[in-house]
C-alpha atoms as a PDB file:
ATOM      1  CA  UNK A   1       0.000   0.000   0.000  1.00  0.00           C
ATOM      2  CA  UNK A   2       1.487   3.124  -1.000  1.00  0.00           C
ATOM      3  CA  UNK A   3       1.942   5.766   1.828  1.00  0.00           C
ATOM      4  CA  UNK A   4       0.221   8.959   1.406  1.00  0.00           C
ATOM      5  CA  UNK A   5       2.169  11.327   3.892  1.00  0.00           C
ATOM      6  CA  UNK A   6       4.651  12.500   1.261  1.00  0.00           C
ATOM      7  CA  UNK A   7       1.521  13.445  -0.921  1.00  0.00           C
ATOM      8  CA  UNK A   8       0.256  15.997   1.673  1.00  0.00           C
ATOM      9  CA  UNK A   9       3.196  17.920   2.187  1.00  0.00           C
ATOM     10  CA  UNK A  10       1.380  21.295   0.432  1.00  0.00           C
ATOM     11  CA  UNK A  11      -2.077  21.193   1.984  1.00  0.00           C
ATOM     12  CA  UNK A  12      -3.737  18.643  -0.398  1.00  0.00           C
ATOM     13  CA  UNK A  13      -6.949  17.416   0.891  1.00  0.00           C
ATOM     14  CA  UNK A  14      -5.809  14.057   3.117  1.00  0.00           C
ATOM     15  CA  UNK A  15      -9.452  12.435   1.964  1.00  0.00           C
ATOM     16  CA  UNK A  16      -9.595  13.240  -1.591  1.00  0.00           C
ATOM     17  CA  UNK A  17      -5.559  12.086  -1.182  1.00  0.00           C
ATOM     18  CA  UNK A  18      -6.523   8.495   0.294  1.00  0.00           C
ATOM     19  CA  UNK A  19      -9.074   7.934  -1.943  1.00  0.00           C
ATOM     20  CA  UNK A  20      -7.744   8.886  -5.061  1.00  0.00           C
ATOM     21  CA  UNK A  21      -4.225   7.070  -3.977  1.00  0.00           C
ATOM     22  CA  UNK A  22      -6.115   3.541  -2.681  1.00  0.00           C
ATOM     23  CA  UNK A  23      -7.951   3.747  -6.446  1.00  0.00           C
ATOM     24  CA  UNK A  24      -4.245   4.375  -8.381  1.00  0.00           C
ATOM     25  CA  UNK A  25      -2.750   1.434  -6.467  1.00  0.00           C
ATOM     26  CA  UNK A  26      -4.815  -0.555  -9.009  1.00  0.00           C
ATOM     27  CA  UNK A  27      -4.175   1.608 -11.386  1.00  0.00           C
ATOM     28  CA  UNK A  28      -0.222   1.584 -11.501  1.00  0.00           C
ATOM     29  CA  UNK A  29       1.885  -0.491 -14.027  1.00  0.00           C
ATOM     30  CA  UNK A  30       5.178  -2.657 -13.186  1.00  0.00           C
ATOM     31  CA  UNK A  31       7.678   0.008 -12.710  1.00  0.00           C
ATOM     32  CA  UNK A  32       5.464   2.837 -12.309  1.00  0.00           C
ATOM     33  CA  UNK A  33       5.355   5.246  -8.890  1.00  0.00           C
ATOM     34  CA  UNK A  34       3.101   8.333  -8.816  1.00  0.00           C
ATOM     35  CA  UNK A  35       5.586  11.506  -8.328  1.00  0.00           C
ATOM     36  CA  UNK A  36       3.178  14.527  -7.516  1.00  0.00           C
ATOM     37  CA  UNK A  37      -0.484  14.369  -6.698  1.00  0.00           C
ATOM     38  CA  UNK A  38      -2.415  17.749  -6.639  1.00  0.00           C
ATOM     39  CA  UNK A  39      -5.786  18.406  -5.311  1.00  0.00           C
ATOM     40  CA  UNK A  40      -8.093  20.985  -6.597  1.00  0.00           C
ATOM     41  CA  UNK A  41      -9.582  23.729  -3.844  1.00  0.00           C
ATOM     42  CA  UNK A  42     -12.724  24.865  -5.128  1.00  0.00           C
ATOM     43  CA  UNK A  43     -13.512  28.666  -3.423  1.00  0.00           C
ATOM     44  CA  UNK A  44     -17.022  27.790  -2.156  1.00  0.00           C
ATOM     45  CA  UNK A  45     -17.674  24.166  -1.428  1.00  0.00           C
ATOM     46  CA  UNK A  46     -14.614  21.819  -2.224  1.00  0.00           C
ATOM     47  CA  UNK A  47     -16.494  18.424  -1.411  1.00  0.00           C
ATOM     48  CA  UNK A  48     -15.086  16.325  -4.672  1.00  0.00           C
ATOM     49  CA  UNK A  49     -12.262  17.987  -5.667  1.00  0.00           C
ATOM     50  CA  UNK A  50     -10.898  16.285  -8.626  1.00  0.00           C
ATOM     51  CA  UNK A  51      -7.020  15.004  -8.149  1.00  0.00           C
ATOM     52  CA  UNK A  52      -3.961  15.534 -10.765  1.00  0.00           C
ATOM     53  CA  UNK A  53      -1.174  12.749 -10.593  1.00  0.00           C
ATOM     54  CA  UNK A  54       2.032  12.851 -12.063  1.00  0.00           C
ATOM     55  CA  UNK A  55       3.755   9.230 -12.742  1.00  0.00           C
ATOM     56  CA  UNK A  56       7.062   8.607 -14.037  1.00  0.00           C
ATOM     57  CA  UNK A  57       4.719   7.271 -16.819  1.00  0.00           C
ATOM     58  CA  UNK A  58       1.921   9.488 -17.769  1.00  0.00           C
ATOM     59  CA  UNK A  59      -0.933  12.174 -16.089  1.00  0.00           C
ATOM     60  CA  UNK A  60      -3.904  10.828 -14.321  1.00  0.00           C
ATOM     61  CA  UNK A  61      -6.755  12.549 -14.277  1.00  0.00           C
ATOM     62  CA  UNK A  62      -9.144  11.617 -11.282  1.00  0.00           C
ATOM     63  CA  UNK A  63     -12.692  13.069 -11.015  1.00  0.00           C
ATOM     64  CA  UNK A  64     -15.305  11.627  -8.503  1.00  0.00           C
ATOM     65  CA  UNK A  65     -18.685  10.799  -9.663  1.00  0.00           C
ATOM     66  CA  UNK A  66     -21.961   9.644  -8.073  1.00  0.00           C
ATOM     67  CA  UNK A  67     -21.612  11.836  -5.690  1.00  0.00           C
ATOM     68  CA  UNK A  68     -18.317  10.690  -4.833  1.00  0.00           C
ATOM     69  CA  UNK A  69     -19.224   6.961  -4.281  1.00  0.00           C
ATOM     70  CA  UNK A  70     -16.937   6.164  -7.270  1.00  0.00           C
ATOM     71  CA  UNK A  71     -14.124   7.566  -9.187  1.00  0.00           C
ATOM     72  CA  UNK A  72     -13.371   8.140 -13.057  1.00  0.00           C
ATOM     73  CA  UNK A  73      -9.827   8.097 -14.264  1.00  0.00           C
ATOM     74  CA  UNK A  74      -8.468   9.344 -17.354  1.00  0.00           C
ATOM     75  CA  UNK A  75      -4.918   9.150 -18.486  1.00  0.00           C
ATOM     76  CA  UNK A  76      -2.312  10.713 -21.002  1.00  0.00           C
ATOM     77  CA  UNK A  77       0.917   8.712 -21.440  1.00  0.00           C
ATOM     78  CA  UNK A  78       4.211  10.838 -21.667  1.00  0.00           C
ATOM     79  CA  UNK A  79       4.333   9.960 -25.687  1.00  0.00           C
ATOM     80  CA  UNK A  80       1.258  11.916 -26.154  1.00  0.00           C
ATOM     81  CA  UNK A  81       1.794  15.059 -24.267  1.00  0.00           C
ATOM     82  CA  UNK A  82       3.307  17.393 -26.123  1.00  0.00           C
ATOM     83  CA  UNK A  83       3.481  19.908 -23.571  1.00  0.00           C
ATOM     84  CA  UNK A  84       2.297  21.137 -20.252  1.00  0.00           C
ATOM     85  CA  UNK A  85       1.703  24.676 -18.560  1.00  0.00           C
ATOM     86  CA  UNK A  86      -0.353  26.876 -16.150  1.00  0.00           C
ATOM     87  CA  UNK A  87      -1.541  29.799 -15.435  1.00  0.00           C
ATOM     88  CA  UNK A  88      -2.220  31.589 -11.873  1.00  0.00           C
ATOM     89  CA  UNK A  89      -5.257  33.626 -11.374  1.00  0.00           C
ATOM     90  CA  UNK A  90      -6.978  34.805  -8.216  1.00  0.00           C
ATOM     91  CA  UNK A  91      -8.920  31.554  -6.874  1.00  0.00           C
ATOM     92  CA  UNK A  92      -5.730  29.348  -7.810  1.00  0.00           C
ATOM     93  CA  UNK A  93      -4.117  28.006 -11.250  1.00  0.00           C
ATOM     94  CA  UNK A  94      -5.365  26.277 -14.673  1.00  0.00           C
ATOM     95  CA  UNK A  95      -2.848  23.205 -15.052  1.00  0.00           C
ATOM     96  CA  UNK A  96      -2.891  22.905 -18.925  1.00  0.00           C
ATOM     97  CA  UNK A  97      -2.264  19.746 -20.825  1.00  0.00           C
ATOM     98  CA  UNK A  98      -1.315  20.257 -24.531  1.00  0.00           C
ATOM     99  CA  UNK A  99      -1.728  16.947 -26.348  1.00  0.00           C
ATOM    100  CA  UNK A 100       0.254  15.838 -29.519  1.00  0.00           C
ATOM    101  CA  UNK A 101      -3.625  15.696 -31.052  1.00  0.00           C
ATOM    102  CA  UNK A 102      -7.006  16.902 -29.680  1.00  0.00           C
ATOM    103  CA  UNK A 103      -7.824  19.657 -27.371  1.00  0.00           C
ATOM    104  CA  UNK A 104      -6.182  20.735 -24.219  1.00  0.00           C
ATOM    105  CA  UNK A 105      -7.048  19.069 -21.119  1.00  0.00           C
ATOM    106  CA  UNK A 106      -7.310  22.315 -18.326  1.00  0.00           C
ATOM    107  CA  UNK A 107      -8.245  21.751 -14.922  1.00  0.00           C
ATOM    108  CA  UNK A 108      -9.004  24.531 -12.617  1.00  0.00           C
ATOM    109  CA  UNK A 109      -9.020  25.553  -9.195  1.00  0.00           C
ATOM    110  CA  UNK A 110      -5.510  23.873  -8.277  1.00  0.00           C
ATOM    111  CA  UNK A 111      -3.988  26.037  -5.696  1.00  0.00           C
ATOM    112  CA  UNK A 112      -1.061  27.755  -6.894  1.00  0.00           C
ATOM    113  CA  UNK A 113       2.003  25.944  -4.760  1.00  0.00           C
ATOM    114  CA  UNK A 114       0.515  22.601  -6.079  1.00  0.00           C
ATOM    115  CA  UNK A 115       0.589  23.784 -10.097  1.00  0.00           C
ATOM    116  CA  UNK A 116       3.790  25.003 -10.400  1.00  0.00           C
ATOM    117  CA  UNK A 117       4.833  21.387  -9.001  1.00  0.00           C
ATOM    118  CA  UNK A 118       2.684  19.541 -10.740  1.00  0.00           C
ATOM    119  CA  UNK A 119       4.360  21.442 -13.897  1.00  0.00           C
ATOM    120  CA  UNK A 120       7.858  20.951 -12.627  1.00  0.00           C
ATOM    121  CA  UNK A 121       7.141  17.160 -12.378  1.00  0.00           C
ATOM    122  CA  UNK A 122       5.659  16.888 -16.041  1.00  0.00           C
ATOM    123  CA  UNK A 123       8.210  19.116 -17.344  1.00  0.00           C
ATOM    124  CA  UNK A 124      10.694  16.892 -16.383  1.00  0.00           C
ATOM    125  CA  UNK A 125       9.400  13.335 -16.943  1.00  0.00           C
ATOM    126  CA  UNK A 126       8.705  14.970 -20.659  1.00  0.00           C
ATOM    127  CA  UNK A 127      12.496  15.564 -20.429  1.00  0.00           C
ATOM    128  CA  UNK A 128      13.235  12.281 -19.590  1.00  0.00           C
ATOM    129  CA  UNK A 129      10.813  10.882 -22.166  1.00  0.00           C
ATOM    130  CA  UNK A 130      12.445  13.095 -25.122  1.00  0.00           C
ATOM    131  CA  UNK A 131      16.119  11.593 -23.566  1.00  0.00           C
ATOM    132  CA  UNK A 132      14.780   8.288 -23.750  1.00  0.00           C
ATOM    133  CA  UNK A 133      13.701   8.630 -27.669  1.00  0.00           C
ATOM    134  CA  UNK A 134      17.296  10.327 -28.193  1.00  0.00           C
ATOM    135  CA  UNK A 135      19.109   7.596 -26.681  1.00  0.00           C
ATOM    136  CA  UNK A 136      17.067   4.942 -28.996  1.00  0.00           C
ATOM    137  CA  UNK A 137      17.138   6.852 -32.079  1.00  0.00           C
ATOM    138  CA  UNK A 138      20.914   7.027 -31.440  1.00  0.00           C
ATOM    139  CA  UNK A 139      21.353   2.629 -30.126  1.00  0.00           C
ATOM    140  CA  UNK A 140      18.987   2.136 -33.420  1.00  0.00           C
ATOM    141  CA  UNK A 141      21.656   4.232 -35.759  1.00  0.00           C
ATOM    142  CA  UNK A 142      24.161   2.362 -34.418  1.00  0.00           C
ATOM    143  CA  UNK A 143      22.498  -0.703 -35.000  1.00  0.00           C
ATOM    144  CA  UNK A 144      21.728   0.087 -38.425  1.00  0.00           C
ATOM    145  CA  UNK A 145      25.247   0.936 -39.246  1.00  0.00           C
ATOM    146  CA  UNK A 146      26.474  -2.414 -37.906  1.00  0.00           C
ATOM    147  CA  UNK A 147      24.543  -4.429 -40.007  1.00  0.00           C
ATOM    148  CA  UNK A 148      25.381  -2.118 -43.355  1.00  0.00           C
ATOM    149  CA  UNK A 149      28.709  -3.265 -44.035  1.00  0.00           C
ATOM    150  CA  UNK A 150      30.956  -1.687 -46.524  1.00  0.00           C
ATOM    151  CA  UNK A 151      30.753  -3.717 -49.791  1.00  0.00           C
ATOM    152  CA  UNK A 152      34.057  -5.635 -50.128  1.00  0.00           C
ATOM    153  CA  UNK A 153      36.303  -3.779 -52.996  1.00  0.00           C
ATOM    154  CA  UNK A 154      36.058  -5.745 -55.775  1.00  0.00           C
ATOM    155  CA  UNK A 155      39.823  -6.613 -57.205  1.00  0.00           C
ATOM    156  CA  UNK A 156      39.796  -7.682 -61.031  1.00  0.00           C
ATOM    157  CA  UNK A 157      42.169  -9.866 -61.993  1.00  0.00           C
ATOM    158  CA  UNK A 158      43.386  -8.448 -65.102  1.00  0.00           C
ATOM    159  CA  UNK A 159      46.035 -10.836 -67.385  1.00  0.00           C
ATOM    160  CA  UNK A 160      49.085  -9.272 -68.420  1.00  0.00           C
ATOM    161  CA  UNK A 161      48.536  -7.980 -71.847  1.00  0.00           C
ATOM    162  CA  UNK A 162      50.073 -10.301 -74.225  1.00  0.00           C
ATOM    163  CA  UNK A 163      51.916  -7.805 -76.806  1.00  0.00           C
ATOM    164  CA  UNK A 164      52.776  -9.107 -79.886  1.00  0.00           C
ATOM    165  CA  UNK A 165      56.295  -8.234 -80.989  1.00  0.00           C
ATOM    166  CA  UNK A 166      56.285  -8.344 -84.235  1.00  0.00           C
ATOM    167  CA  UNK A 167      59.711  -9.650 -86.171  1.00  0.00           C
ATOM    168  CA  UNK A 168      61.409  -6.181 -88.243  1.00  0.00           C
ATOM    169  CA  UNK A 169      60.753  -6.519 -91.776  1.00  0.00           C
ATOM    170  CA  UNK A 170      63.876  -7.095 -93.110  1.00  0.00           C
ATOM    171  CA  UNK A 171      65.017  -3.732 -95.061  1.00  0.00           C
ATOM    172  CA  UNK A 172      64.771  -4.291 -98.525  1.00  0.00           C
ATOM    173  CA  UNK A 173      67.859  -2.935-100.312  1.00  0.00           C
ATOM    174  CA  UNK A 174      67.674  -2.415-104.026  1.00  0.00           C
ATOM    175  CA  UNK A 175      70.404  -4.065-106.029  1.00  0.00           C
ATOM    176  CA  UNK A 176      72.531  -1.639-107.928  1.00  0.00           C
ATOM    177  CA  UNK A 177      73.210  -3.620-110.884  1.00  0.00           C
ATOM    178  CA  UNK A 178      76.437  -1.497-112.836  1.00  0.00           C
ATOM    179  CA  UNK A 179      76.139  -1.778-116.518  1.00  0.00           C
ATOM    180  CA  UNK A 180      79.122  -2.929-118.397  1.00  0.00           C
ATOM    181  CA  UNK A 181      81.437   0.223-118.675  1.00  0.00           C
ATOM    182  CA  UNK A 182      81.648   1.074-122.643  1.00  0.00           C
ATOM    183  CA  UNK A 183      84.938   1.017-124.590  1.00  0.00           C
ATOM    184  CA  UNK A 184      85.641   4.813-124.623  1.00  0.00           C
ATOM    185  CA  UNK A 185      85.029   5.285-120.605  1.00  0.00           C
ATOM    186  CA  UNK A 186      87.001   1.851-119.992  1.00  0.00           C
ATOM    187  CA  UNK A 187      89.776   3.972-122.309  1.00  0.00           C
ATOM    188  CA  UNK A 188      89.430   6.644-120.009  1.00  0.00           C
ATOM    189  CA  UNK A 189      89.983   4.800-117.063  1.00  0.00           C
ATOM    190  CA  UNK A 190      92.686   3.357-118.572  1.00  0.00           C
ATOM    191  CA  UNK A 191      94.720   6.583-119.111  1.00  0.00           C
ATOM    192  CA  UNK A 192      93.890   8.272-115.624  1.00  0.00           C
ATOM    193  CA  UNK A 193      95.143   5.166-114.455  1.00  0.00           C
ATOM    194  CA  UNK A 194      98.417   5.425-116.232  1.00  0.00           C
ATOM    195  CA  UNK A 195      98.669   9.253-115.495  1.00  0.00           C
ATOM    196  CA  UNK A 196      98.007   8.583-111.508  1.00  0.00           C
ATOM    197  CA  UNK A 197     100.935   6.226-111.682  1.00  0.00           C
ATOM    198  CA  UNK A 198     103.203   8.702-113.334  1.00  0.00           C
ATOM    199  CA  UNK A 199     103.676   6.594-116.221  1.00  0.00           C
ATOM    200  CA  UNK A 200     102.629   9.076-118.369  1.00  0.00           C
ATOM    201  CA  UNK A 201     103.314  13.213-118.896  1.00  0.00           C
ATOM    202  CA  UNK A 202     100.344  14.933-118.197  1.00  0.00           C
ATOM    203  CA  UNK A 203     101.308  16.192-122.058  1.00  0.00           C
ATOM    204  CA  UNK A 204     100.528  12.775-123.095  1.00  0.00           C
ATOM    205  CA  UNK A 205      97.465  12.148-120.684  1.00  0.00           C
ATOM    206  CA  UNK A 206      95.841  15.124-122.291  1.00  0.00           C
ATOM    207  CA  UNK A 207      96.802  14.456-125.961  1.00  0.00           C
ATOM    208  CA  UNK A 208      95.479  10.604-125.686  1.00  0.00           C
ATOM    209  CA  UNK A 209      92.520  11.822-123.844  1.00  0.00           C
ATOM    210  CA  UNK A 210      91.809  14.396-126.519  1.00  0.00           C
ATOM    211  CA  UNK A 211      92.442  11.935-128.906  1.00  0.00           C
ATOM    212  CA  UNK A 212      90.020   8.852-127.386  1.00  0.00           C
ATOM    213  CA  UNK A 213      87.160  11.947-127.296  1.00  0.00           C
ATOM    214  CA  UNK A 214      87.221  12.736-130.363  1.00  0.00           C
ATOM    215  CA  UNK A 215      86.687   8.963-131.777  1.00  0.00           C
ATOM    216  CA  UNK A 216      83.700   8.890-129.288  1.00  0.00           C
END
């Protein structure tokens, strides 16, 4: 049975506390605790208050019906709230619940001390909710990147080129095929021979070469 002294430390009604608290108990999932539990203070008559509860889970909304003989509870997990606020006027505060979708959720007549804690609670279980989608977002990344391995490089194996040396042509060189010298230039040769050997004047080269030249 969960103690309700700690949920009376700023003036919340102890019977609307008890009750709403012995109904929760029920109410509560594995790992859940309620954190802040606020009690609204009507000005005239404050006979059924209705109760706010803060869980390290989600915002329970507790109204008593039928005349106070039972209770209803509504609830707004973390995941859904997308924010929370409130605003003081003279006979207490509006606590303000902004849903992700539908319309805000306002309950009034919550006496001031009690609002701003019951928005300090939300505020930061919404903090540790938005941590808690970080931190997954981030294992899940990491997760995904683990799995996606780097396609292995793919080496070709590329055979040496064969080149094909091909053998020179051999160089083709054109016979020079010397005609037969004729008599008169073989005469010719003759004498310049005979002159290079000094065995003739150049008086006599000249006069046998003039005379060869002119039987030509």
């Amino acid at each position: 049975m969960i103690s309700i002294d700690r949920f009376l430390s700023d003036e919340q009604d102890p019977k609307a506390v008890e009750k709403v608290i012995g109904k929760l108990n029920d109410l509560l999932t594995s790992g859940e605790e309620i954190l802040y539990l606020g009690v609204q203070k009507k000005p005239a008559v404050n006979l059924l208050p209705d109760s706010i509860a803060i869980t390290n889970k989600r915002i329970f909304y507790c109204e008593p019906g039928n005349l106070g003989l039972t209770m209803n509870f509504k609830d707004i997990s973390w995941k859904s709230v997308k924010e929370v606020s409130f605003k003081e006027e003279f006979f207490g505060s509006k606590f303000i619940c902004v849903p992700q979708h539908g319309e805000n959720i306002v309950t009034e007549f919550i006496p001031k001390v009690q609002a701003r804690k019951l928005h300090q609670a939300a505020n930061q279980q919404l903090e540790a909710y938005k941590e808690l989608l970080h931190q997954q977002k981030l294992e899940e990344n990491r997760a995904m990147a683990s799995t996606i391995s780097p396609a292995p490089q793919s080496f070709v194996d590329f055979a040496p080129a064969q080149v094909s040396i091909s053998e020179p042509e051999p160089i083709q060189i054109a016979e020079v095929v010397e005609e037969p010298e004729d008599e008169t230039t073989l005469k010719l040769r003759k004498l310049k021979t005979l002159y290079d050997k000094h065995l003739i004047t150049q008086e006599e080269y000249e006069a046998k070469k003039a005379a060869i030249l002119d039987s030509f």
